[in-house]
PDB file of N, CA and C in Angstrom:
ATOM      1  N   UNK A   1      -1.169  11.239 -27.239  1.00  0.00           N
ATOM      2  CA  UNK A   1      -1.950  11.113 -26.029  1.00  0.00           C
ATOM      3  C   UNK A   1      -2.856  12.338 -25.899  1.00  0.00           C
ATOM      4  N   UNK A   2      -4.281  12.232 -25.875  1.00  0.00           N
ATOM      5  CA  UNK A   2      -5.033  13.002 -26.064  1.00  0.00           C
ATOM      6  C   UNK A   2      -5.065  13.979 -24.583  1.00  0.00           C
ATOM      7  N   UNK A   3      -5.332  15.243 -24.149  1.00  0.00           N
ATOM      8  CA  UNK A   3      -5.752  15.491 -22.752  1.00  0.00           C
ATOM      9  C   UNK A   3      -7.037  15.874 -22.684  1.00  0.00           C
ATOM     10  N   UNK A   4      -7.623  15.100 -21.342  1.00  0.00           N
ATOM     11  CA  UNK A   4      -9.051  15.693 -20.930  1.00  0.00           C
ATOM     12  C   UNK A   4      -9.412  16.396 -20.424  1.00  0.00           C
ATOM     13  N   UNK A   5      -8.099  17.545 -19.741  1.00  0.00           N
ATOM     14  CA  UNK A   5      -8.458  18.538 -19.146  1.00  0.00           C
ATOM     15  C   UNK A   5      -8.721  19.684 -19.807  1.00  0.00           C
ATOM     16  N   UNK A   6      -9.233  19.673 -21.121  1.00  0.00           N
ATOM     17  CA  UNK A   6      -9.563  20.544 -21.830  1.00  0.00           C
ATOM     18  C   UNK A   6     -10.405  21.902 -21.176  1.00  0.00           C
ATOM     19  N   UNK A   7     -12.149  20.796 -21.047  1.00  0.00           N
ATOM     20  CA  UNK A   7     -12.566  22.084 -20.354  1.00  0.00           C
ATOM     21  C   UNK A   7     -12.750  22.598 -18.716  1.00  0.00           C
ATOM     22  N   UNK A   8     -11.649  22.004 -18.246  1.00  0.00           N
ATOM     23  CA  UNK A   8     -11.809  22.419 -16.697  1.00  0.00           C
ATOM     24  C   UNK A   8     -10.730  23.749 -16.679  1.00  0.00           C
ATOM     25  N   UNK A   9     -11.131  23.667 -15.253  1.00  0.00           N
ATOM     26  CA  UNK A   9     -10.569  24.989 -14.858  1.00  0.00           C
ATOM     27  C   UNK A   9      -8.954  24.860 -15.133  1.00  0.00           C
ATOM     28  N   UNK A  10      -7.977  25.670 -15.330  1.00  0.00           N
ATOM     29  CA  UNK A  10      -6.385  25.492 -14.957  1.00  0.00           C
ATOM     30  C   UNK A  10      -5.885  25.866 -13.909  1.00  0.00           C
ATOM     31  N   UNK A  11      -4.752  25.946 -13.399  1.00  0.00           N
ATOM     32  CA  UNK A  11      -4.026  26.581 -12.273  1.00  0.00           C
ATOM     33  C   UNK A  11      -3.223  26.658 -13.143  1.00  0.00           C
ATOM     34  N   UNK A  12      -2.776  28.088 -12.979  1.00  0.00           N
ATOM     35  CA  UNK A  12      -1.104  28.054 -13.590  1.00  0.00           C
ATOM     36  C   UNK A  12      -0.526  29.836 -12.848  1.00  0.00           C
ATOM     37  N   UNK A  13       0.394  29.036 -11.875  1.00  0.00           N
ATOM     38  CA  UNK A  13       1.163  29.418 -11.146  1.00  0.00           C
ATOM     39  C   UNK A  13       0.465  30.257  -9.780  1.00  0.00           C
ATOM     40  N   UNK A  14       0.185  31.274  -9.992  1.00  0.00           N
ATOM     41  CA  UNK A  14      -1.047  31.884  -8.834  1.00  0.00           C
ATOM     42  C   UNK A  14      -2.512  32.429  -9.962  1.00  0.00           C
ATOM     43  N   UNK A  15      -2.320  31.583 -11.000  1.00  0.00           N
ATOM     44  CA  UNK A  15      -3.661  32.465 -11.312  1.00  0.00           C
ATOM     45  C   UNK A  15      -4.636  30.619 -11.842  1.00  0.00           C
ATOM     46  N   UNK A  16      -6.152  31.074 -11.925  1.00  0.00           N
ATOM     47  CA  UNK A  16      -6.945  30.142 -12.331  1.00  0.00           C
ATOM     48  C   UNK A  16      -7.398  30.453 -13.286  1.00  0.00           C
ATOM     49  N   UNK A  17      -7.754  29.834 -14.374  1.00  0.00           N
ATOM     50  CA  UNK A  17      -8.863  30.257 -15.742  1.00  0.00           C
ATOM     51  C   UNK A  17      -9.514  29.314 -15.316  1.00  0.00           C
ATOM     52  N   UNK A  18     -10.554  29.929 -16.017  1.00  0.00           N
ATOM     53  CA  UNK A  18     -12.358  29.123 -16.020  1.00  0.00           C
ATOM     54  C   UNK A  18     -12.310  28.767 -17.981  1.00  0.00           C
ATOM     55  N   UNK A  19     -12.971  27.616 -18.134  1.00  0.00           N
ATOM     56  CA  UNK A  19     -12.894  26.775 -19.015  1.00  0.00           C
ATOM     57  C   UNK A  19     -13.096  27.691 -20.534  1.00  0.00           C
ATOM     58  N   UNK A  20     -13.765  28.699 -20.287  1.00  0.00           N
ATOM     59  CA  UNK A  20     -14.355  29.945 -21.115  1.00  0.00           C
ATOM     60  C   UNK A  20     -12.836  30.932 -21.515  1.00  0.00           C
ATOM     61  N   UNK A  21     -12.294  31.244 -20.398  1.00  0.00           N
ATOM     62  CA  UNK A  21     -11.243  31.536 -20.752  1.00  0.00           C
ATOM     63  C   UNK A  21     -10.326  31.076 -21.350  1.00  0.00           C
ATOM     64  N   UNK A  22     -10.026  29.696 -20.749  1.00  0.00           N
ATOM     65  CA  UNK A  22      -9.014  28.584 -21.215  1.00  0.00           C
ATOM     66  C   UNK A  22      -9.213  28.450 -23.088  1.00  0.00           C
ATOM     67  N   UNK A  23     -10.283  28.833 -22.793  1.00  0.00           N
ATOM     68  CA  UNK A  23     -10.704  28.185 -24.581  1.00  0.00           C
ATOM     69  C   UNK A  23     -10.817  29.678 -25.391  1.00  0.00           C
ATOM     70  N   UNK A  24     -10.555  30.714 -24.801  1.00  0.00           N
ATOM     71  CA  UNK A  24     -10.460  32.027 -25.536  1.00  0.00           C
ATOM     72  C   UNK A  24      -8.844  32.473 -25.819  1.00  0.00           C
ATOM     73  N   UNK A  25      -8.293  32.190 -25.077  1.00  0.00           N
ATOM     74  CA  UNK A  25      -6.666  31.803 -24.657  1.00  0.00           C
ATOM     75  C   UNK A  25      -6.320  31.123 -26.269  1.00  0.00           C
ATOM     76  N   UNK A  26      -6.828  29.815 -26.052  1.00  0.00           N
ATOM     77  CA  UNK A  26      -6.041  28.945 -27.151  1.00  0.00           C
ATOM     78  C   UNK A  26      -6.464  29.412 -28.244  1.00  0.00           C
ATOM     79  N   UNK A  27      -7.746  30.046 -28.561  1.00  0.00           N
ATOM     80  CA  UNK A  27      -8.744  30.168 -29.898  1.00  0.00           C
ATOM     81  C   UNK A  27      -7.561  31.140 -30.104  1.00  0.00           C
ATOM     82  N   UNK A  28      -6.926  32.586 -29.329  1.00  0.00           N
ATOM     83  CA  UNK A  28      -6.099  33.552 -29.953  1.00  0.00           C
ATOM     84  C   UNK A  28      -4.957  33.296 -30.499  1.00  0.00           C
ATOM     85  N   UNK A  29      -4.524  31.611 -29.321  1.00  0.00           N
ATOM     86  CA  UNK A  29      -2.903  31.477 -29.951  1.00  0.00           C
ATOM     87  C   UNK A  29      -2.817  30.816 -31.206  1.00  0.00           C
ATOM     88  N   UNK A  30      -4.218  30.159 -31.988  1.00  0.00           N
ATOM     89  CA  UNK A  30      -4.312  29.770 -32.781  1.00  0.00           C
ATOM     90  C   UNK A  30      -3.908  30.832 -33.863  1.00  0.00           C
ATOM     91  N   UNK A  31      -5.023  31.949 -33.866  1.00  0.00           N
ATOM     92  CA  UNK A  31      -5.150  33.133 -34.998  1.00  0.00           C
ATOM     93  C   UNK A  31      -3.620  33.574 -35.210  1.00  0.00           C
ATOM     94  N   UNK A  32      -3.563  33.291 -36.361  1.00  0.00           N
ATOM     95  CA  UNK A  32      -2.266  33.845 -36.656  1.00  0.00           C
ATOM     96  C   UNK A  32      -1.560  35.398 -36.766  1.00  0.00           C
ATOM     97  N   UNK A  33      -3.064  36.268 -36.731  1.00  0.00           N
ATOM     98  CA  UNK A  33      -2.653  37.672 -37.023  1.00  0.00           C
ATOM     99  C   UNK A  33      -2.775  38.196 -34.994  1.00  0.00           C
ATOM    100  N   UNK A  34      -3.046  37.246 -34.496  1.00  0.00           N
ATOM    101  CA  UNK A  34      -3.134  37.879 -32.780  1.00  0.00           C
ATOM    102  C   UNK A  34      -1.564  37.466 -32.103  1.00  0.00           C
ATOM    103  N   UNK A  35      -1.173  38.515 -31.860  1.00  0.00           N
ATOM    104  CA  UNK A  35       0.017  38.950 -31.461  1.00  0.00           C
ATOM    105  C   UNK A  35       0.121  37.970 -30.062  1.00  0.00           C
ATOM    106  N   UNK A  36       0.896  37.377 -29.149  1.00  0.00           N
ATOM    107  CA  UNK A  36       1.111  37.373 -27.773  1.00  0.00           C
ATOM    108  C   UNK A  36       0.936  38.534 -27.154  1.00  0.00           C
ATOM    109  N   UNK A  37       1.250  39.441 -27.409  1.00  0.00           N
ATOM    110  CA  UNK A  37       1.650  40.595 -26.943  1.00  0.00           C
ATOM    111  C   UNK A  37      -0.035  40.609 -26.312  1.00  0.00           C
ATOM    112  N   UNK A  38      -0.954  40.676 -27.637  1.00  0.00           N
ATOM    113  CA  UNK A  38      -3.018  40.914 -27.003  1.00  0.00           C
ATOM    114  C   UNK A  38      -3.069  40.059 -26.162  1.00  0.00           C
ATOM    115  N   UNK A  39      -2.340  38.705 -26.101  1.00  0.00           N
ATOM    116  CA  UNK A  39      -3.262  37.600 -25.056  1.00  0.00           C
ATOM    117  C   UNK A  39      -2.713  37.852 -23.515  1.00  0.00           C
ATOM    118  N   UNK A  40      -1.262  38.822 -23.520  1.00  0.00           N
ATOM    119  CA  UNK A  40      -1.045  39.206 -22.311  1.00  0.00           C
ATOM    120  C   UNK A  40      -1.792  40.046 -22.065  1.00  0.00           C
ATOM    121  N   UNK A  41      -1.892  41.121 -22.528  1.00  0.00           N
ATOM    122  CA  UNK A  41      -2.322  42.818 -22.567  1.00  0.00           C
ATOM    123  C   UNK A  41      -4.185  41.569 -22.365  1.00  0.00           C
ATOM    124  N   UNK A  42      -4.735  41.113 -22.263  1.00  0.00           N
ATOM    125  CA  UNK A  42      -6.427  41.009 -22.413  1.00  0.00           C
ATOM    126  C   UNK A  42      -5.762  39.426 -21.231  1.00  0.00           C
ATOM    127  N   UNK A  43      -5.257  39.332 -21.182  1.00  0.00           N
ATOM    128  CA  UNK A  43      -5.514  38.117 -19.807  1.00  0.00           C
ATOM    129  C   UNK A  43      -4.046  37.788 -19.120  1.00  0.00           C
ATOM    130  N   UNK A  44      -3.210  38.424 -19.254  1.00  0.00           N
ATOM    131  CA  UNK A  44      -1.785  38.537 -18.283  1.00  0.00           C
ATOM    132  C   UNK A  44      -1.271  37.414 -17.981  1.00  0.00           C
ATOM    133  N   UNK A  45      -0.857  36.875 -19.284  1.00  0.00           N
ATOM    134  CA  UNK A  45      -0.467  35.489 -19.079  1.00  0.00           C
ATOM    135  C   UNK A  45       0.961  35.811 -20.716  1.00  0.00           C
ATOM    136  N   UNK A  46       2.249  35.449 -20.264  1.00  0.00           N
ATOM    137  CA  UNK A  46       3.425  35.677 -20.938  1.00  0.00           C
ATOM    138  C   UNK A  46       3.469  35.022 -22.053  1.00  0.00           C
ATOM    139  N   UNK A  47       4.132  35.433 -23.044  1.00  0.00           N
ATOM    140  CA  UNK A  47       4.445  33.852 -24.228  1.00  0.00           C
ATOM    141  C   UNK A  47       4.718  32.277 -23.675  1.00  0.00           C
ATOM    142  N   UNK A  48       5.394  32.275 -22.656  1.00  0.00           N
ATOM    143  CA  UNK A  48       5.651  30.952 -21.888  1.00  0.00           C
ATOM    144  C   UNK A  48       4.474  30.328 -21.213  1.00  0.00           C
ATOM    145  N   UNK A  49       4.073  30.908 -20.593  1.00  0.00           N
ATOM    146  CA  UNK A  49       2.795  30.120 -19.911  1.00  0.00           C
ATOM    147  C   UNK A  49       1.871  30.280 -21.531  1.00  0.00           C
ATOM    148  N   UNK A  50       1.473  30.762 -22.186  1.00  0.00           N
ATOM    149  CA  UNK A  50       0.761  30.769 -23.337  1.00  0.00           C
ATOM    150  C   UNK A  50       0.959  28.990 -24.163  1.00  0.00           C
ATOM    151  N   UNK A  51       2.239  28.756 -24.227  1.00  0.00           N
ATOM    152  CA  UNK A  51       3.116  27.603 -24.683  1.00  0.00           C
ATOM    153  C   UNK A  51       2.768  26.644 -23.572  1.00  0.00           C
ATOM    154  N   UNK A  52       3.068  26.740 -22.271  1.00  0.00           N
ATOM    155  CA  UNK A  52       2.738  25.732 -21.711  1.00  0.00           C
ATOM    156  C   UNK A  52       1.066  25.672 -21.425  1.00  0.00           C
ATOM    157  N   UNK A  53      -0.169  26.705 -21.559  1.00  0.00           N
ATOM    158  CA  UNK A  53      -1.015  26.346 -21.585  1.00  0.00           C
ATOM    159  C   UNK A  53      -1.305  25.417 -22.994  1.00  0.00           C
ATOM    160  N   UNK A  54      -0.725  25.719 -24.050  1.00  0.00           N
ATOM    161  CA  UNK A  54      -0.864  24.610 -25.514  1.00  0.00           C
ATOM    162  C   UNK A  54      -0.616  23.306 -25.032  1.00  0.00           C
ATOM    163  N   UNK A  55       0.614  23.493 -24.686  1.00  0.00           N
ATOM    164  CA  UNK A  55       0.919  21.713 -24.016  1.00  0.00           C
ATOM    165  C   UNK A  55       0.277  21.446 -23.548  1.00  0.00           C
ATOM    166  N   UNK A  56      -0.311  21.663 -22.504  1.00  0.00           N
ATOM    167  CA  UNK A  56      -1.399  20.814 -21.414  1.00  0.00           C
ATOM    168  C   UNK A  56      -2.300  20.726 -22.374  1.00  0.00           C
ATOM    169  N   UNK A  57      -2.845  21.474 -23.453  1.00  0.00           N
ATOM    170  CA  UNK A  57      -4.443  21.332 -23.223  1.00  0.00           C
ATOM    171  C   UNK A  57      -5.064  20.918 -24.937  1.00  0.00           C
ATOM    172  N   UNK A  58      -3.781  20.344 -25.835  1.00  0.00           N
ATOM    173  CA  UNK A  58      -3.202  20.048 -27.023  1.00  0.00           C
ATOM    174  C   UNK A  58      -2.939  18.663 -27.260  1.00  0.00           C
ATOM    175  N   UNK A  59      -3.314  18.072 -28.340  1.00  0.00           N
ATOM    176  CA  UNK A  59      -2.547  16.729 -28.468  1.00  0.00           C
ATOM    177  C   UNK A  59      -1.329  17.251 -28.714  1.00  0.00           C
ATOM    178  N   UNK A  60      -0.354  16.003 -28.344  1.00  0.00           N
ATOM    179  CA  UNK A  60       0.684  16.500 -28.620  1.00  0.00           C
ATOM    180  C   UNK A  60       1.271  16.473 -30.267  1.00  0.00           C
ATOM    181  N   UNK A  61       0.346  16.099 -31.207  1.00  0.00           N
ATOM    182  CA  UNK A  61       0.506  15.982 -32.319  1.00  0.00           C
ATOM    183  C   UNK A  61      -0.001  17.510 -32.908  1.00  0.00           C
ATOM    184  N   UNK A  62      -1.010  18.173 -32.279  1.00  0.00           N
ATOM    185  CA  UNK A  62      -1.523  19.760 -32.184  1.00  0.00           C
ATOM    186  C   UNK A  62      -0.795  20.765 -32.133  1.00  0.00           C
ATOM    187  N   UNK A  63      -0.047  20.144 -31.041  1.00  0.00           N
ATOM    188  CA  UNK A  63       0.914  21.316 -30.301  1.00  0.00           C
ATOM    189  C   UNK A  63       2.014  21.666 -31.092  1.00  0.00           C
ATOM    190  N   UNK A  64       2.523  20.515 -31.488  1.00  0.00           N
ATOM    191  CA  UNK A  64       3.739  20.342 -32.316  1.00  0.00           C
ATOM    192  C   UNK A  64       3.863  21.457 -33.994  1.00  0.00           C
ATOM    193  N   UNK A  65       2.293  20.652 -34.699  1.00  0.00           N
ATOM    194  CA  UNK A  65       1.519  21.935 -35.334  1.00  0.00           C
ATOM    195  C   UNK A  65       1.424  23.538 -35.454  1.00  0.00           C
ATOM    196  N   UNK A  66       1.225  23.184 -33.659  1.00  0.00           N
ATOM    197  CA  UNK A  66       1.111  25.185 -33.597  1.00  0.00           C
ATOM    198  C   UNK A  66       2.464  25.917 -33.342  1.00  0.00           C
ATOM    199  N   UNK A  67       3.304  25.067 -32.768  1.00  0.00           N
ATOM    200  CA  UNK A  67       4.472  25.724 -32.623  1.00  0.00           C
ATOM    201  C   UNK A  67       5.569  25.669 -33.771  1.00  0.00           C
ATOM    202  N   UNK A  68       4.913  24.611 -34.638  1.00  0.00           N
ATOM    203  CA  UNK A  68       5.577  25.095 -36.080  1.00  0.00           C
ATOM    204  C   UNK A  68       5.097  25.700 -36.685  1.00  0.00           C
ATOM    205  N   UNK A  69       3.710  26.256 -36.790  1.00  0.00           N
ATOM    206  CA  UNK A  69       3.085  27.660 -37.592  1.00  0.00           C
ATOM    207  C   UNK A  69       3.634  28.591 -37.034  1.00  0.00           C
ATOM    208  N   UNK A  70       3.654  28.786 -35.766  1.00  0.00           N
ATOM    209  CA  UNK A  70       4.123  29.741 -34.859  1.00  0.00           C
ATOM    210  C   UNK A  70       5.567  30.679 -35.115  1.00  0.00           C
ATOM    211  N   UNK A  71       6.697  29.573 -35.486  1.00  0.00           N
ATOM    212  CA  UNK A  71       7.838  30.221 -35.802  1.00  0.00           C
ATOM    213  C   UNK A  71       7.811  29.627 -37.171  1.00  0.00           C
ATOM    214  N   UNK A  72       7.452  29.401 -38.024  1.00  0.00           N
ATOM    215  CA  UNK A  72       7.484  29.764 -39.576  1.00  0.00           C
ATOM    216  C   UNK A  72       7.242  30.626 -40.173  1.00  0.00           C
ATOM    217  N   UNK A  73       6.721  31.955 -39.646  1.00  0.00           N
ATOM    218  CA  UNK A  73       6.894  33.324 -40.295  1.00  0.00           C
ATOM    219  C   UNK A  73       5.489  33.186 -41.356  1.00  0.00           C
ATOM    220  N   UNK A  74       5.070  32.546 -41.478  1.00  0.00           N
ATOM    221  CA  UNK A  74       3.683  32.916 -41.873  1.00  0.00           C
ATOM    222  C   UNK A  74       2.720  33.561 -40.428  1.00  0.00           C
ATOM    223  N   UNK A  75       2.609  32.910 -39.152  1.00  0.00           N
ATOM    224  CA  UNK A  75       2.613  33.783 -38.291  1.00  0.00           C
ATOM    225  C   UNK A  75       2.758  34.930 -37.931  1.00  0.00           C
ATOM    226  N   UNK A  76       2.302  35.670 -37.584  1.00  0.00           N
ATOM    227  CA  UNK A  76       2.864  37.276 -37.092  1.00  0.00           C
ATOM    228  C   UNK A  76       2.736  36.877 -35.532  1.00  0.00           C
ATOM    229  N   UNK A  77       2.896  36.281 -34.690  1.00  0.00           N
ATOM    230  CA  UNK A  77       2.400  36.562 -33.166  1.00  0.00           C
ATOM    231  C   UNK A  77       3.172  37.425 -32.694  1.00  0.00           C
ATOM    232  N   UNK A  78       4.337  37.599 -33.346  1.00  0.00           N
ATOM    233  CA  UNK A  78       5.278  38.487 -32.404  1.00  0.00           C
ATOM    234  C   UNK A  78       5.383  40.116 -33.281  1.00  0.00           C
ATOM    235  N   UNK A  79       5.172  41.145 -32.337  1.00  0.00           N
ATOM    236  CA  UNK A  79       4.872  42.005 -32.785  1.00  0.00           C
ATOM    237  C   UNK A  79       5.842  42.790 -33.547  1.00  0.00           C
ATOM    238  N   UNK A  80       7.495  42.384 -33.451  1.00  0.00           N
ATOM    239  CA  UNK A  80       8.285  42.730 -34.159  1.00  0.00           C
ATOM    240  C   UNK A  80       9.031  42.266 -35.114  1.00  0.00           C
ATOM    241  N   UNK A  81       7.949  41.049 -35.729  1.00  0.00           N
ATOM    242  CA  UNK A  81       7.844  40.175 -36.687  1.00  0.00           C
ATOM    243  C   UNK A  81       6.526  41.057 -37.835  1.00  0.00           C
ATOM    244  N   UNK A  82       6.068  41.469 -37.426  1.00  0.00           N
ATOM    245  CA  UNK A  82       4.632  42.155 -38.012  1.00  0.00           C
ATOM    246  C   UNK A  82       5.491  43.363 -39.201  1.00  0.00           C
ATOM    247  N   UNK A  83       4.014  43.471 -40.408  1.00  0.00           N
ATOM    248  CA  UNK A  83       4.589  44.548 -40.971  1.00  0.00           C
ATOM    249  C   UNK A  83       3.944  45.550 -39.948  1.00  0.00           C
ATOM    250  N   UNK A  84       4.623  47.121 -40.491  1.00  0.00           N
ATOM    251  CA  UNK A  84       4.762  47.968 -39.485  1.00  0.00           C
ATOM    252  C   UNK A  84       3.443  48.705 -39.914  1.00  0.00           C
ATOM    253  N   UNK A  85       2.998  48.669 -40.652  1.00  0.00           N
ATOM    254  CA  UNK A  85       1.446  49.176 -40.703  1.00  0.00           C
ATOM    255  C   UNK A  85       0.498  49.052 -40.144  1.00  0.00           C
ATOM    256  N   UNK A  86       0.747  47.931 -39.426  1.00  0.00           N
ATOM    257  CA  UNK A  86      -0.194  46.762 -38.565  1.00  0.00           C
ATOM    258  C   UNK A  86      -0.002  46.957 -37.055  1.00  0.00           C
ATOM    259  N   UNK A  87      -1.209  48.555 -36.426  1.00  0.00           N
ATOM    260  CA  UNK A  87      -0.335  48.477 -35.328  1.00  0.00           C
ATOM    261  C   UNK A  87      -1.520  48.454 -34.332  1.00  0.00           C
ATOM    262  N   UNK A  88      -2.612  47.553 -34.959  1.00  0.00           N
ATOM    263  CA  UNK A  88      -3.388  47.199 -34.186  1.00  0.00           C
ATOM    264  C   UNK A  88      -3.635  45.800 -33.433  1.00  0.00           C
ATOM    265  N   UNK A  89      -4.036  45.296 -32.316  1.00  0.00           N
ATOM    266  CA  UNK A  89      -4.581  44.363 -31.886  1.00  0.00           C
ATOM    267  C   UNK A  89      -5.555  43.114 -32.712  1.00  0.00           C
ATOM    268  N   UNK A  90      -6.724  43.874 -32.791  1.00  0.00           N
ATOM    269  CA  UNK A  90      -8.414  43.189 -33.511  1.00  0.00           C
ATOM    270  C   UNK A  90      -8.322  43.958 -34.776  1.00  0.00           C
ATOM    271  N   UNK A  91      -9.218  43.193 -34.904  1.00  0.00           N
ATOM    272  CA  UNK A  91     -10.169  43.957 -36.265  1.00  0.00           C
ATOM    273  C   UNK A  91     -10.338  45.249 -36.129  1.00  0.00           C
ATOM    274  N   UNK A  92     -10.978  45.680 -37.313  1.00  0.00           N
ATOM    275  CA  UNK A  92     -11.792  47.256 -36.859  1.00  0.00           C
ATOM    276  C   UNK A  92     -13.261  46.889 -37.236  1.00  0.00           C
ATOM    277  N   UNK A  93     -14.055  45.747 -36.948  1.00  0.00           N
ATOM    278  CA  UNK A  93     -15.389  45.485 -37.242  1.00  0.00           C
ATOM    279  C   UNK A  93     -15.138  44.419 -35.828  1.00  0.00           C
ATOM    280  N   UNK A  94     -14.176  44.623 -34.938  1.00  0.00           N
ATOM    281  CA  UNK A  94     -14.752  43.625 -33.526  1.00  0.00           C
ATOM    282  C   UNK A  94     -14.794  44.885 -32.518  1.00  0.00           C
ATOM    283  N   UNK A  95     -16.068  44.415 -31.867  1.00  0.00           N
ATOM    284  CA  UNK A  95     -16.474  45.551 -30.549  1.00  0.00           C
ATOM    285  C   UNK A  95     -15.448  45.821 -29.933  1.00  0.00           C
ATOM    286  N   UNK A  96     -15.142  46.707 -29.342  1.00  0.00           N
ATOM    287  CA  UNK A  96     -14.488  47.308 -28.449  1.00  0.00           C
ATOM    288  C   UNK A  96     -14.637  46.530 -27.360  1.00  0.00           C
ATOM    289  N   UNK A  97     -13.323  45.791 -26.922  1.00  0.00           N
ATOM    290  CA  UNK A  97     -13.148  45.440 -25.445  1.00  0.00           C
ATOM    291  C   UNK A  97     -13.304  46.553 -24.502  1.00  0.00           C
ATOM    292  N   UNK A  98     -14.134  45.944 -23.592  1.00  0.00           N
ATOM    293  CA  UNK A  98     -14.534  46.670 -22.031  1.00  0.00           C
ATOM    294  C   UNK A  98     -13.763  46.001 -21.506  1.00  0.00           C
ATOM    295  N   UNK A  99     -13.861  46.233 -20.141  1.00  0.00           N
ATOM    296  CA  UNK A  99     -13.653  45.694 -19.136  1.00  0.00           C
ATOM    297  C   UNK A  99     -13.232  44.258 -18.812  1.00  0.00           C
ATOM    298  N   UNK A 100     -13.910  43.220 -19.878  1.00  0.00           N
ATOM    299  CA  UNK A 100     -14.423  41.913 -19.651  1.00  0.00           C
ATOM    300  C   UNK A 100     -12.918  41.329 -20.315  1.00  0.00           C
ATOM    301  N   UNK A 101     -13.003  40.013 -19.736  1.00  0.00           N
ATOM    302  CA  UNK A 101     -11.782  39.266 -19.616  1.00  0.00           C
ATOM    303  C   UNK A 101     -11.784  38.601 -21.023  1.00  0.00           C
ATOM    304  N   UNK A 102     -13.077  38.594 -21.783  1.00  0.00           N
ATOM    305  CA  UNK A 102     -13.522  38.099 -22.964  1.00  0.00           C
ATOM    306  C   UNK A 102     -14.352  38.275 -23.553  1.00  0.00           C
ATOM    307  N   UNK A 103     -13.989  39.237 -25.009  1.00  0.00           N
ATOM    308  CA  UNK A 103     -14.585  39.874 -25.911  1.00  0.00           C
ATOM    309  C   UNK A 103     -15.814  38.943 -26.647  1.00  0.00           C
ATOM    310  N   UNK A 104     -17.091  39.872 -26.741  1.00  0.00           N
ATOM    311  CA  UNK A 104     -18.310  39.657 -27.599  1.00  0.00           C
ATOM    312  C   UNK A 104     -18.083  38.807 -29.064  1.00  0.00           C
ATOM    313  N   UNK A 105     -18.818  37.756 -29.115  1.00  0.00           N
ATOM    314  CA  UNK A 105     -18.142  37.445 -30.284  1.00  0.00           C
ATOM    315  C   UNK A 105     -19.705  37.408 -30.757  1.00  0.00           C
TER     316      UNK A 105
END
């Protein structure tokens, strides 16, 4: 079952994303080398709501996908899953986050 609430706004719990966000959110939980740990630390949203934003906004044939890349250890999302050399966030060729809720691409 496909969902159409892709690009609208969310509610989730007391906070709202705007469709820009919503879709910067999922683009990170995709990347396999972006930790949970960045998508809290850059938009304050936990591993759980991270998971339940996938569900909502995922086929459920997608979702199923990401949460088996997710804990198959080809993943790193979790930062004490990571090798220990790796004790950065981004790249070192992506701009420096300011302020903004969502980095220059």
């Amino acid at each position: 079952m496909a969902k159409n609430n892709y690009l609208k706004e969310l509610q989730l719990e007391d906070r709202t994303f705007t469709a820009r966000e919503l879709d910067r959110i999922i683009e990170m939980a995709w990347e396999d080398k972006t930790p949970f740990e960045a998508i809290t630390f850059q938009f304050d949203v936990t591993e759980k709501e991270v998971i339940t934003l996938m569900r909502r906004n995922l086929k459920e044939s997608s979702f199923k996908r990401w949460r088996k890349r997710v804990n198959s250890g080809v993943s790193q999302k979790h930062l004490k899953k990571r090798n220990s050399q790796i004790s950065r966030f981004k790249s070192t060729r992506q701009k420096q986050i300011s302020g903004n809720k969502i980095s220059k691409r």
